[in-house]
C-alpha atoms as a PDB file:
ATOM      1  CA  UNK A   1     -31.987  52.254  34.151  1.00  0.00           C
ATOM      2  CA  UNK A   2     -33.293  54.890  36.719  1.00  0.00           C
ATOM      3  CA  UNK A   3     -34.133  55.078  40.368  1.00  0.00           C
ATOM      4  CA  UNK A   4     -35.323  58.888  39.963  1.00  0.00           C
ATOM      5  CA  UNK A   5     -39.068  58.108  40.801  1.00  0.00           C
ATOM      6  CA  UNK A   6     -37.846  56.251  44.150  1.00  0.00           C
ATOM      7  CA  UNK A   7     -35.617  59.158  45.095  1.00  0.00           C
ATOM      8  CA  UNK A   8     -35.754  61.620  47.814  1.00  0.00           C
ATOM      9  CA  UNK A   9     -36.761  65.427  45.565  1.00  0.00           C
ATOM     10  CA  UNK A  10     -33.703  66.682  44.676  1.00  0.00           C
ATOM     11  CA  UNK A  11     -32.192  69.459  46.651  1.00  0.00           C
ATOM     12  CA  UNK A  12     -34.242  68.739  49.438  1.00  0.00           C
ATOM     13  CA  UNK A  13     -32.461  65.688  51.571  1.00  0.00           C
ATOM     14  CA  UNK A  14     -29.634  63.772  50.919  1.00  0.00           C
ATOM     15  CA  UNK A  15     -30.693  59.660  50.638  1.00  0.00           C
ATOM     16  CA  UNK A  16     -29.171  57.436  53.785  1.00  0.00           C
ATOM     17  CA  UNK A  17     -26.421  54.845  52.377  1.00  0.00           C
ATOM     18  CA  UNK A  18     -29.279  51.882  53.372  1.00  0.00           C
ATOM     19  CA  UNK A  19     -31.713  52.972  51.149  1.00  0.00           C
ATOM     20  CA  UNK A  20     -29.666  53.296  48.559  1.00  0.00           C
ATOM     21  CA  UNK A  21     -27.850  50.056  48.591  1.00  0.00           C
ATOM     22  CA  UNK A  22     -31.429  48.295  49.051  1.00  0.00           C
ATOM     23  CA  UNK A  23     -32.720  49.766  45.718  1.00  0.00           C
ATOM     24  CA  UNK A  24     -29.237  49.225  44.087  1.00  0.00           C
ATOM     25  CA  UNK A  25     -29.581  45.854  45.383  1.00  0.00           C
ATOM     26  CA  UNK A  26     -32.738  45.119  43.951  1.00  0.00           C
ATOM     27  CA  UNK A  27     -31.941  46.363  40.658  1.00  0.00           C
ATOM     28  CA  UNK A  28     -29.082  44.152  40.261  1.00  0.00           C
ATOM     29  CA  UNK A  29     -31.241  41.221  41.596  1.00  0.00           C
ATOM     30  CA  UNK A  30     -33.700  41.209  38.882  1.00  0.00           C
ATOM     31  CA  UNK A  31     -31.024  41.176  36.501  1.00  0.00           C
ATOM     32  CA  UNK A  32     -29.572  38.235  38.053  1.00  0.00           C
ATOM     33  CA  UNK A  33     -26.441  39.509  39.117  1.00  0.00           C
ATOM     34  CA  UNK A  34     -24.819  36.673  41.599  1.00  0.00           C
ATOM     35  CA  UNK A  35     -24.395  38.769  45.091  1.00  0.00           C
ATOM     36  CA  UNK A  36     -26.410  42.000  44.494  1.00  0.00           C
ATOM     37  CA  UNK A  37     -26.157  43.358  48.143  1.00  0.00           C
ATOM     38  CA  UNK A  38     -22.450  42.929  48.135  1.00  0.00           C
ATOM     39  CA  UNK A  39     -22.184  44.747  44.960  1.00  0.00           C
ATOM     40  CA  UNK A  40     -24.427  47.097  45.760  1.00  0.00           C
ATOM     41  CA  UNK A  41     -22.481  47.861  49.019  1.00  0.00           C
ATOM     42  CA  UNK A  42     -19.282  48.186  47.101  1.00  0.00           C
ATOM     43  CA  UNK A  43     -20.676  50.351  44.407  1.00  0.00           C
ATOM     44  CA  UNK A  44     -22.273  52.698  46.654  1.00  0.00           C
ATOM     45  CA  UNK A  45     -19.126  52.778  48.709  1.00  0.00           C
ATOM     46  CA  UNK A  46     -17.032  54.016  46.087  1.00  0.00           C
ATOM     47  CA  UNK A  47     -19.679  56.495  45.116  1.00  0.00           C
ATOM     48  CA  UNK A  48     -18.978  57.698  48.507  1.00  0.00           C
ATOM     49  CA  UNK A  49     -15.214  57.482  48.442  1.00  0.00           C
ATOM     50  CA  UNK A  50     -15.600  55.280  52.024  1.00  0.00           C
ATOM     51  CA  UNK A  51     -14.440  52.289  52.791  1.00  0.00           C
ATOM     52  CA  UNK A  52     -17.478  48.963  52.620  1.00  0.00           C
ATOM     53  CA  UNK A  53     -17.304  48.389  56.341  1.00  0.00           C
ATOM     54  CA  UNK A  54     -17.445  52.452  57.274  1.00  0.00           C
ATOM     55  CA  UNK A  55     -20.439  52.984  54.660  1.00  0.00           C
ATOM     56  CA  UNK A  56     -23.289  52.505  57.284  1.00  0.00           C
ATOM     57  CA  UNK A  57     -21.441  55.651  58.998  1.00  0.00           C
ATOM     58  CA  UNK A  58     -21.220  57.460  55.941  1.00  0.00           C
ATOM     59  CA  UNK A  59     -23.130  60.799  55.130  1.00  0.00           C
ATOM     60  CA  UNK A  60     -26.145  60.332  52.604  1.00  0.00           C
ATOM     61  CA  UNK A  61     -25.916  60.392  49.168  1.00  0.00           C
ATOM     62  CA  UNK A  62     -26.118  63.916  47.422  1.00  0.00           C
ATOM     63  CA  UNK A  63     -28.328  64.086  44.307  1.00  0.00           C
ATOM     64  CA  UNK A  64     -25.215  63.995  41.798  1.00  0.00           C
ATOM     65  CA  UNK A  65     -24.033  61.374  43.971  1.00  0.00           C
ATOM     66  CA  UNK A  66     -27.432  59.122  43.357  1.00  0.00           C
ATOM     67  CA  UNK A  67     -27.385  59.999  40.133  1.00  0.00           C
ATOM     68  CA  UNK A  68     -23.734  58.978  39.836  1.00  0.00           C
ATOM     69  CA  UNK A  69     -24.714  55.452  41.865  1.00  0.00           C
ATOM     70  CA  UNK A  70     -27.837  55.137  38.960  1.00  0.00           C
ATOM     71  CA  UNK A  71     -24.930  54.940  35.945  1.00  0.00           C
ATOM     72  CA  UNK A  72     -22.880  52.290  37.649  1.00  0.00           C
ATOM     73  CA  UNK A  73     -26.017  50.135  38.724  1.00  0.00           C
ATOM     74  CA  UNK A  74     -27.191  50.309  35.071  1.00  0.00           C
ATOM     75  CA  UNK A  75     -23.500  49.551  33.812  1.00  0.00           C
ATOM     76  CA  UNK A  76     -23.534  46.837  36.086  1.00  0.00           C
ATOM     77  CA  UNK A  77     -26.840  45.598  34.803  1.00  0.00           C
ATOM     78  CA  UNK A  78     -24.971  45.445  31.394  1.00  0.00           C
ATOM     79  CA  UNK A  79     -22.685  42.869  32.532  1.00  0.00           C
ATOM     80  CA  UNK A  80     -19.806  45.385  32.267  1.00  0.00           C
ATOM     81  CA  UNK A  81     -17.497  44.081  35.123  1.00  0.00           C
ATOM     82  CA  UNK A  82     -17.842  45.318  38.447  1.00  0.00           C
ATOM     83  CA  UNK A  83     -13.870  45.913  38.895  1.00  0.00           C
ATOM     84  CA  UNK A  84     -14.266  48.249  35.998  1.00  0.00           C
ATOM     85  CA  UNK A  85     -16.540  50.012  37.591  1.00  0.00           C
ATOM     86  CA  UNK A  86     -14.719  50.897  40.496  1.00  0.00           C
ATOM     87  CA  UNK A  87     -11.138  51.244  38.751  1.00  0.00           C
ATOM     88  CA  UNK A  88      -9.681  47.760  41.161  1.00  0.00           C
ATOM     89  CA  UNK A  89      -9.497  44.495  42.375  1.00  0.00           C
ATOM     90  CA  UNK A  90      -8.982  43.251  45.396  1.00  0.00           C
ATOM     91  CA  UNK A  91      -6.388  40.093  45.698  1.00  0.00           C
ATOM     92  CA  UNK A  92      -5.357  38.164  48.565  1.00  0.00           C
ATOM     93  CA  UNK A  93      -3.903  41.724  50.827  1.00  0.00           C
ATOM     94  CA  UNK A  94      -3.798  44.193  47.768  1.00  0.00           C
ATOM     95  CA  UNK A  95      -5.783  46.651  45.664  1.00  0.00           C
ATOM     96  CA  UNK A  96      -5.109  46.774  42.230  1.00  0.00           C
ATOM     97  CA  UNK A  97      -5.603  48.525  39.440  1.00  0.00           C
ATOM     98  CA  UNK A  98      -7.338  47.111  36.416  1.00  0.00           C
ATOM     99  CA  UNK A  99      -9.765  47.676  33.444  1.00  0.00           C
ATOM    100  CA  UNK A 100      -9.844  47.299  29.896  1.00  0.00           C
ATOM    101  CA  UNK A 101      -7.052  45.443  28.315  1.00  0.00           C
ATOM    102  CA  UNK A 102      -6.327  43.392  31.180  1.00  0.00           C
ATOM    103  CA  UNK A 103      -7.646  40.053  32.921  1.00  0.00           C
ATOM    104  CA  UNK A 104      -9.602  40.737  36.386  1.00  0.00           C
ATOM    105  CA  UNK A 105      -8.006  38.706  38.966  1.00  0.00           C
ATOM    106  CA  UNK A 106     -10.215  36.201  40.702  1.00  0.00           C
ATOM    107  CA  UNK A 107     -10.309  35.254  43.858  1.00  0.00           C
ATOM    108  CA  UNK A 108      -9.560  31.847  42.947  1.00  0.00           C
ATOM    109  CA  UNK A 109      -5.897  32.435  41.962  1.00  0.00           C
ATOM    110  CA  UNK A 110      -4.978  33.309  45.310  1.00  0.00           C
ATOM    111  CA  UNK A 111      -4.802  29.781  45.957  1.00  0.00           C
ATOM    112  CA  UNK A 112      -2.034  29.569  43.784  1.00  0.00           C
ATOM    113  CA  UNK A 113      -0.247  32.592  44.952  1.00  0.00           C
ATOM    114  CA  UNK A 114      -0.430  31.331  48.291  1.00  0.00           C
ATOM    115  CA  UNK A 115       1.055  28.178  47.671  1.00  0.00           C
ATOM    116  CA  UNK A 116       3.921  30.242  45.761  1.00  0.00           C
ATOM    117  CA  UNK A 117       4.560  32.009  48.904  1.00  0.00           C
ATOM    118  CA  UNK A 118       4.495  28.664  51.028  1.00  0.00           C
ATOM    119  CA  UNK A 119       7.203  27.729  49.247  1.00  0.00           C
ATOM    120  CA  UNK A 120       9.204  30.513  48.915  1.00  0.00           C
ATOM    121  CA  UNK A 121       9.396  31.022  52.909  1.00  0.00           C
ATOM    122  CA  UNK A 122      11.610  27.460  52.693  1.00  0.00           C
ATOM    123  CA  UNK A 123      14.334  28.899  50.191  1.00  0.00           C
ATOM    124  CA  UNK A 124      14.787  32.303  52.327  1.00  0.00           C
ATOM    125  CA  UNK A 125      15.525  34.631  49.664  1.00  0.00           C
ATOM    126  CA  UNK A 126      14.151  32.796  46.367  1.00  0.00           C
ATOM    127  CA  UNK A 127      13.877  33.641  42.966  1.00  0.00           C
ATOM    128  CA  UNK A 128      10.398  33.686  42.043  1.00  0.00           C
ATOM    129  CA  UNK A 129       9.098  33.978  38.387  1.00  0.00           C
ATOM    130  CA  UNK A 130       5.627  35.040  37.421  1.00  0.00           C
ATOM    131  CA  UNK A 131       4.358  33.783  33.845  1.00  0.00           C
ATOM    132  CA  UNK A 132       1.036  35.345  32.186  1.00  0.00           C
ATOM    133  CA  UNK A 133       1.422  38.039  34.687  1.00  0.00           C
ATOM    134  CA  UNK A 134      -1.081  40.012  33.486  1.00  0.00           C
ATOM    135  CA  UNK A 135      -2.381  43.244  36.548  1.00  0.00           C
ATOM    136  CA  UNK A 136       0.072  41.985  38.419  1.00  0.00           C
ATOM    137  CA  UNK A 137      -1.778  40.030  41.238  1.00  0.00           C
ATOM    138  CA  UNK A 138       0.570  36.941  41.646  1.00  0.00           C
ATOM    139  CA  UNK A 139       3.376  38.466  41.503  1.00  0.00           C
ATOM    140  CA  UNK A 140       2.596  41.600  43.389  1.00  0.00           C
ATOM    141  CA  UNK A 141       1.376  39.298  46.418  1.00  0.00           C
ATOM    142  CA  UNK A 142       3.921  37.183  46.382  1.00  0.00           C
ATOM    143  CA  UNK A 143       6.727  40.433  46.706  1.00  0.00           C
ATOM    144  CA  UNK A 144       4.459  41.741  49.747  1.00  0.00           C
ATOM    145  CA  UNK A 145       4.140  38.851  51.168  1.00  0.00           C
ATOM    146  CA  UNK A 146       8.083  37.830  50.957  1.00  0.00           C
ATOM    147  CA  UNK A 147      10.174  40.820  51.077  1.00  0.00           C
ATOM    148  CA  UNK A 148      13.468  38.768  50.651  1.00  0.00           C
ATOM    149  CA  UNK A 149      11.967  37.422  47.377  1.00  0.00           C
ATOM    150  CA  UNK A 150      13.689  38.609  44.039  1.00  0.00           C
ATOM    151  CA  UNK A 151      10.179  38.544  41.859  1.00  0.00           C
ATOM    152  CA  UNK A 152      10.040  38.475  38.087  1.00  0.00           C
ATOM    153  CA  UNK A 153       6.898  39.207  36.550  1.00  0.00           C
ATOM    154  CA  UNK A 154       6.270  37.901  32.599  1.00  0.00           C
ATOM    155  CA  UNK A 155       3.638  39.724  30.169  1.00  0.00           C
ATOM    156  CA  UNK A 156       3.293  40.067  26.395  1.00  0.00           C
ATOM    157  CA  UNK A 157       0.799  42.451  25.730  1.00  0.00           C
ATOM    158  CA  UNK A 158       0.620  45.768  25.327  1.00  0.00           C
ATOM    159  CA  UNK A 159      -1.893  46.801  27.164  1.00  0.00           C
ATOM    160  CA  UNK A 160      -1.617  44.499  30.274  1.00  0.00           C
ATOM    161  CA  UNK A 161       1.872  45.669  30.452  1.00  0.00           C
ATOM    162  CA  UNK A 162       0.551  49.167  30.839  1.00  0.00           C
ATOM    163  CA  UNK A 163      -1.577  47.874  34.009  1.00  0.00           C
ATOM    164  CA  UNK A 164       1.478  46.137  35.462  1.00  0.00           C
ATOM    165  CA  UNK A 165       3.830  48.444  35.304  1.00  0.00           C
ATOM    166  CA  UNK A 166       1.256  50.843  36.982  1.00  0.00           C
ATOM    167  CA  UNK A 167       0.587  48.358  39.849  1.00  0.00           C
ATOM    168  CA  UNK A 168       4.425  47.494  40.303  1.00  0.00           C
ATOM    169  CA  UNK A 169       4.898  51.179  40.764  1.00  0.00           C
ATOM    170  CA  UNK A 170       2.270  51.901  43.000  1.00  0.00           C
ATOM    171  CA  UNK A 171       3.513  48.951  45.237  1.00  0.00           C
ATOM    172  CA  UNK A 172       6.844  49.673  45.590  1.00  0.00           C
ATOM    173  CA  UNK A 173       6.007  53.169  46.324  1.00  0.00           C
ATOM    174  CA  UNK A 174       4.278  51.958  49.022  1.00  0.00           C
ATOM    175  CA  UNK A 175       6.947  50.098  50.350  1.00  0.00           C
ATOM    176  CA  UNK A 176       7.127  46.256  48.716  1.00  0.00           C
ATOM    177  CA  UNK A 177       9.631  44.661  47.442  1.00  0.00           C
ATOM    178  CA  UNK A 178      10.150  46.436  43.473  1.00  0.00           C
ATOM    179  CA  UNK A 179       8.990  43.842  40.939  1.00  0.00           C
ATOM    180  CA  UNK A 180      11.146  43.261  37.624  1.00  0.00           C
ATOM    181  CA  UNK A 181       8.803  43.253  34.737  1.00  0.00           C
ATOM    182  CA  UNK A 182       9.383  41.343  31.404  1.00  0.00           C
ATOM    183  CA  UNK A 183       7.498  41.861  28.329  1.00  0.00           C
ATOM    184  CA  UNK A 184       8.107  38.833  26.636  1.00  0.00           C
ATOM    185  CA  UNK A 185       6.035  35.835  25.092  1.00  0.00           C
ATOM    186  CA  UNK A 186       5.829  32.794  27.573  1.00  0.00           C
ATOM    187  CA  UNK A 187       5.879  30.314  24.728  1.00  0.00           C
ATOM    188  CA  UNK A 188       9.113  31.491  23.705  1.00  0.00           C
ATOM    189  CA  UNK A 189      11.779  28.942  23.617  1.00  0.00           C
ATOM    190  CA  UNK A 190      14.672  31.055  24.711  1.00  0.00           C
ATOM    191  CA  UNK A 191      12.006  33.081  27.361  1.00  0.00           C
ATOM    192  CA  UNK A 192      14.552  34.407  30.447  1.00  0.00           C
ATOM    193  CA  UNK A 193      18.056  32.592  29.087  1.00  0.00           C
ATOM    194  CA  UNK A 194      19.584  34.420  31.492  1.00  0.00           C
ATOM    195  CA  UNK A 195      17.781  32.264  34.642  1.00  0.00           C
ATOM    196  CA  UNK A 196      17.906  28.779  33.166  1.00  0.00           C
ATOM    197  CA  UNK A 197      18.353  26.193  36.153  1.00  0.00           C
ATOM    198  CA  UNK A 198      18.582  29.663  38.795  1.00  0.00           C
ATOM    199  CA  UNK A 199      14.292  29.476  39.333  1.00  0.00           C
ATOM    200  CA  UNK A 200      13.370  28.825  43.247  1.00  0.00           C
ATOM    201  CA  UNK A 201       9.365  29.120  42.697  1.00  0.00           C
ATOM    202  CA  UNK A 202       7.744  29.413  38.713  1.00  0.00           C
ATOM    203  CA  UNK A 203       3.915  30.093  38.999  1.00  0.00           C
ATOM    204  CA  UNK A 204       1.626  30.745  35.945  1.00  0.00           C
ATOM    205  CA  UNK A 205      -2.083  31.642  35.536  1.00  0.00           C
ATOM    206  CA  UNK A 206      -1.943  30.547  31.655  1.00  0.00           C
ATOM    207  CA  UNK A 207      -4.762  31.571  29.271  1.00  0.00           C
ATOM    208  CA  UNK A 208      -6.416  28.261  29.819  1.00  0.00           C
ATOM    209  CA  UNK A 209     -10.503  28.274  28.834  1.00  0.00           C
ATOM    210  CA  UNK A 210     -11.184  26.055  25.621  1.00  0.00           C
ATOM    211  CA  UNK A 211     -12.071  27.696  22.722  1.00  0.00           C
ATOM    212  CA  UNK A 212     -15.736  25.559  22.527  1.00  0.00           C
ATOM    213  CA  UNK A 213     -16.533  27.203  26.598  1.00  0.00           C
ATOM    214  CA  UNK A 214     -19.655  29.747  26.742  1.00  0.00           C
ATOM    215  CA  UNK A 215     -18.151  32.417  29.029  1.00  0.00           C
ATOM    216  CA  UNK A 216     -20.340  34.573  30.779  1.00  0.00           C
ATOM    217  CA  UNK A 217     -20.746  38.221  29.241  1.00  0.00           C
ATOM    218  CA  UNK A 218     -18.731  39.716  31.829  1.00  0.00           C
ATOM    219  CA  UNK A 219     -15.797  37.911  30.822  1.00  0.00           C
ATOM    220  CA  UNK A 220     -16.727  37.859  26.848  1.00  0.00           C
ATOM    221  CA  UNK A 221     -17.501  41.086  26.430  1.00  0.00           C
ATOM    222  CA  UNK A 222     -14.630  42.814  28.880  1.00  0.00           C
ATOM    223  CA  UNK A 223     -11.479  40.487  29.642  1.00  0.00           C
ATOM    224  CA  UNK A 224      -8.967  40.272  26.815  1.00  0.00           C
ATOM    225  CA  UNK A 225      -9.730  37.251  24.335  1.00  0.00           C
ATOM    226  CA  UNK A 226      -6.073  36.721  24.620  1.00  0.00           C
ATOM    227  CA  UNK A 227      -6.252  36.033  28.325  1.00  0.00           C
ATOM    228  CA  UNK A 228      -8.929  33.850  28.413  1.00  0.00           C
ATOM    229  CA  UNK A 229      -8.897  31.142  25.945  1.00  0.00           C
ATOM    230  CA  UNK A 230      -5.760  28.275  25.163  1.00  0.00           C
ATOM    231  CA  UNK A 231      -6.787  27.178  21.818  1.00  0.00           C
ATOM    232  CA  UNK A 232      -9.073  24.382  21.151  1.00  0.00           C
ATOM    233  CA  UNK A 233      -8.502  21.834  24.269  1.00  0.00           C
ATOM    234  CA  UNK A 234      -7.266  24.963  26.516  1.00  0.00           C
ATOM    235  CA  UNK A 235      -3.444  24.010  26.759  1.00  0.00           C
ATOM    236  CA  UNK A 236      -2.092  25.789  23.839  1.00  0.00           C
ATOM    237  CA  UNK A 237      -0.326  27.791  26.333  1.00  0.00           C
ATOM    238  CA  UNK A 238       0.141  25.102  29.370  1.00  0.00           C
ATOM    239  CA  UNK A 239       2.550  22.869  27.491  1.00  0.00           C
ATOM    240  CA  UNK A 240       5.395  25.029  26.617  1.00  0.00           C
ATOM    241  CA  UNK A 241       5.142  26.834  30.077  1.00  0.00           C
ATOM    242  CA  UNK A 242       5.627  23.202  31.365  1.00  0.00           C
ATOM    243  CA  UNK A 243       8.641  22.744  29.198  1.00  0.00           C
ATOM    244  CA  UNK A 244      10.266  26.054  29.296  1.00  0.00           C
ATOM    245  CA  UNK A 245      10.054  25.659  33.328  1.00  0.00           C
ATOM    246  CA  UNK A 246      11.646  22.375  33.565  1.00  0.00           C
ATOM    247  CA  UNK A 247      14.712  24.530  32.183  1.00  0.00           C
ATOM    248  CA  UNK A 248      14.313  27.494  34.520  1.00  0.00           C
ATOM    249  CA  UNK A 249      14.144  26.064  37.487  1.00  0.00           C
ATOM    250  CA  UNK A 250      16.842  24.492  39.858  1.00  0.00           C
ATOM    251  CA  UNK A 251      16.987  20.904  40.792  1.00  0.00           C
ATOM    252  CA  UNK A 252      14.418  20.989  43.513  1.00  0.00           C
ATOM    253  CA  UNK A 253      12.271  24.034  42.453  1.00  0.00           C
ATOM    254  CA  UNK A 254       8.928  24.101  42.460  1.00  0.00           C
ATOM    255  CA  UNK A 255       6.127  24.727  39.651  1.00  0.00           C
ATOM    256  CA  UNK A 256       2.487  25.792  40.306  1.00  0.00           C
ATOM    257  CA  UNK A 257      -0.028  26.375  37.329  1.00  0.00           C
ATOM    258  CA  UNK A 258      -3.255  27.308  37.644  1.00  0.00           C
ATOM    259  CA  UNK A 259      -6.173  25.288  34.462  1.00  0.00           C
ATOM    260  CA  UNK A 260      -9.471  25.266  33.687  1.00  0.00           C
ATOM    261  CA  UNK A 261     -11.698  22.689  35.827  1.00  0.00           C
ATOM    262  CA  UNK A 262     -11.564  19.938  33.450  1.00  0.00           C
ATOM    263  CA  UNK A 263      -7.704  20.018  33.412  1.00  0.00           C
ATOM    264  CA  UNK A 264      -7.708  17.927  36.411  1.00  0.00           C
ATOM    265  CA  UNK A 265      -6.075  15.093  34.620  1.00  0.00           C
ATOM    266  CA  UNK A 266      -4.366  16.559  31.460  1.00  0.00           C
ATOM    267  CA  UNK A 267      -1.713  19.416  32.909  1.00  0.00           C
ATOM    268  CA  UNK A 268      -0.860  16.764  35.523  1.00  0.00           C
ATOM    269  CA  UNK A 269      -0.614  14.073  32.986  1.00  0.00           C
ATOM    270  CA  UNK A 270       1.987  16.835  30.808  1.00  0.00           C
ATOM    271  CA  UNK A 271       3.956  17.259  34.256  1.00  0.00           C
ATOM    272  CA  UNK A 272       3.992  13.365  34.568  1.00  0.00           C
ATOM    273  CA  UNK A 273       5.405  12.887  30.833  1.00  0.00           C
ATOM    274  CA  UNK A 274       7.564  15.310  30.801  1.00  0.00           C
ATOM    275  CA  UNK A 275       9.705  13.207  32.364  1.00  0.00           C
ATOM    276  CA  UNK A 276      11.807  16.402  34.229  1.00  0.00           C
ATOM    277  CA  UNK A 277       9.659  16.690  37.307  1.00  0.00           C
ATOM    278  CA  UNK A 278       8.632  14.921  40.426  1.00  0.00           C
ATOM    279  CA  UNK A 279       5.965  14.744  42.974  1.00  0.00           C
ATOM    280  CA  UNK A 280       3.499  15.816  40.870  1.00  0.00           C
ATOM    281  CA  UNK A 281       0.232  17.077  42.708  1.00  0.00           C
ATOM    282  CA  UNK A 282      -3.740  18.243  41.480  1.00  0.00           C
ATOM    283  CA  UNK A 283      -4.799  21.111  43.695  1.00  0.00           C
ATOM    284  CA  UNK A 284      -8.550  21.728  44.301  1.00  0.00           C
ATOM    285  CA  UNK A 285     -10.019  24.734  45.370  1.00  0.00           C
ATOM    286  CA  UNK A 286     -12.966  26.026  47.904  1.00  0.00           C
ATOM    287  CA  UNK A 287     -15.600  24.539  46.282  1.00  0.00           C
ATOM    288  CA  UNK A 288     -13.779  21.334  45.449  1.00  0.00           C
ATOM    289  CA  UNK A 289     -13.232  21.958  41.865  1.00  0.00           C
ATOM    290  CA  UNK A 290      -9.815  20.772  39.937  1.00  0.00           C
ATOM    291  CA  UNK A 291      -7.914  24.276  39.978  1.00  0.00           C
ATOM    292  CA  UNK A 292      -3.834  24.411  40.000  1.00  0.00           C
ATOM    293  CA  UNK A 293      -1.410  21.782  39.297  1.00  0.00           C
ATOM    294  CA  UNK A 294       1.907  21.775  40.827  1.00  0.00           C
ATOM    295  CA  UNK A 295       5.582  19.654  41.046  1.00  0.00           C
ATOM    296  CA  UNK A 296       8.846  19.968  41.570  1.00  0.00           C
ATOM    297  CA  UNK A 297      11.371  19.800  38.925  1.00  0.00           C
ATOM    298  CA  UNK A 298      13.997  16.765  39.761  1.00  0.00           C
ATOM    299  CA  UNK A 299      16.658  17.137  42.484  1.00  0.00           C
ATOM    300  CA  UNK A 300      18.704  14.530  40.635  1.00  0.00           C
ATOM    301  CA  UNK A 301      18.010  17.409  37.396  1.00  0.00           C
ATOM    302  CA  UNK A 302      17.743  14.348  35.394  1.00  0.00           C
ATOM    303  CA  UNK A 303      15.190  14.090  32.572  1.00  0.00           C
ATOM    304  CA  UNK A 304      13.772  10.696  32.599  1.00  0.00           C
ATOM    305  CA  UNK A 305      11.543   8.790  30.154  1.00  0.00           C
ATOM    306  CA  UNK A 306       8.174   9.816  30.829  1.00  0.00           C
ATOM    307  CA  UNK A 307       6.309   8.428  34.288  1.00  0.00           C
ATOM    308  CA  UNK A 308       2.746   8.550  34.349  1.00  0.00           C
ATOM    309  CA  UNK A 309       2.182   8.297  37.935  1.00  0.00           C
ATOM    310  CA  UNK A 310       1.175  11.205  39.975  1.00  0.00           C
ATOM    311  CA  UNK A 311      -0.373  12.143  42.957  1.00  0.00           C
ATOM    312  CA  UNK A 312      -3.814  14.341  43.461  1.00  0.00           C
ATOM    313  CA  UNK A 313      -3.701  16.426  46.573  1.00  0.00           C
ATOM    314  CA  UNK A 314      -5.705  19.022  47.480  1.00  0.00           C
ATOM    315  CA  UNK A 315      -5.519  22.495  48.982  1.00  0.00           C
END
């Protein structure tokens, strides 16, 4: 992909940031990217090193600079992800790192990370556990956003581990709360011994896509298979989380879990017949879609035959 025939002759001018986000965006269009100008803004912006509100004051692009812009656009066009591209991801007040061999965080999550942080503000200083923690993101936020927290963050593989540790470093240098990271498996029965029945707030964004699902080529060809799918029905990972919280947390503490869109029934249905939780609620997100699912695990700490009533909510 090249813009060479629309450019400016090299060495004579440099091109104005406008110009060159309109032809970035109109590459992307055609290739059906979903919001071209905005990701045309962003990758011209980071060509620039400026901020995406500054980049109408920015000074033009130099040739290499164009040239530079040209290779991302036509990476883009490839369907490699745009958070590649730039090195981060933005998530609810943070920037972090991420690329290969880890899941982009979407902006849907935040939902869930908010919610985490509702309820930690009621227990003051909680205990907050992080499962699938993959970049970071949930438990990262959640730190920033509740200094007193103590925040436990929960990944198995290699290489996400490698992303986490390098955004829990870079956040505590800059002054959060440090983050204690675990590399363990979250479907191990025996996963944190050491905090059964301690847990304040457990949240989990669980591999969770069914194995049948078309994803798009940005997430097929660039997120980690091992992120994205949860076996055949998508829950492969969901039900022990469910039952490995119900021993982690208190009487009283909360879980939050975040499922695919057709989940909307099932993961509250496992809360429900678990028989260890109460007040079991569906969560929707912005666009009205089934997205988290959360409860609380019994104050009594009783674990009853299984109840198949629950409560949809939504948030």
């Amino acid at each position: 992909m090249a813009f060479l025939p629309q450019h400016p002759s090299k060495g004579t001018e440099r091109e104005r940031p406008s110009l060159a986000v309109a032809r970035a965006a109109r590459v992307l269009a055609a290739a059906g990217i979903e919001a071209p100008r905005a990701e045309a803004e962003q990758l011209a912006a980071y060509v620039l090193d400026v901020p995406r509100g500054r980049l109408a004051l920015a000074d033009g692009l130099t040739p290499d600079q164009r040239d530079r812009l040209d290779a991302l656009v036509a990476r883009r066009v490839a369907r490699e992800p745009l958070q590649h591209l730039t090195g981060s991801a933005g998530f609810r007040h943070l920037e972090l790192a991420v690329g290969p061999g880890v899941f982009v965080p979407r902006p849907e999550t935040e939902l869930l990370a908010g919610w985490g942080v509702e309820q930690g503000r009621r227990c003051g200083s909680p205990l907050v556990v992080d499962l699938c923690a993959g970049s970071g993101a949930i438990a990262l936020a959640v730190a920033q956003e509740l200094p007193g927290a103590r925040v436990v963050a929960v990944e198995r593989s290699p290489a996400a581990l490698a992303w986490l540790r390098r955004n829990a470093a870079d956040r505590a240098a800059a002054g959060d709360t440090p983050v204690e990271v675990v590399p363990a498996d979250v479907t191990d029965p025996e996963l944190l011994a050491e905090l059964v029945g301690r847990v304040d707030v457990l949240l989990c964004n669980p591999p969770y896509v069914p194995r049948s699902v078309v994803v798009p080529p940005e997430v097929a060809g660039h997120d980690p298979d091992e992120a994205v799918f949860g076996g055949t029905d998508g829950l492969d990972v969901i039900r022990p989380v469910v039952a490995r919280a119900a021993e982690l947390l208190r009487p009283g503490g909360v879980l939050g879990v975040e499922h695919d869109d057709t989940h909307g029934t099932a993961v509250p249905a496992l809360l429900a017949g678990d028989g260890r939780y109460e007040r079991v609620e569906e969560h929707r997100d912005l666009v009205g879609r089934a997205r988290f699912a959360t409860a609380s695990r019994r104050s009594d700490g009783r674990h009853d035959e299984p109840d198949p009533a629950w409560q949809t909510a939504s948030s």
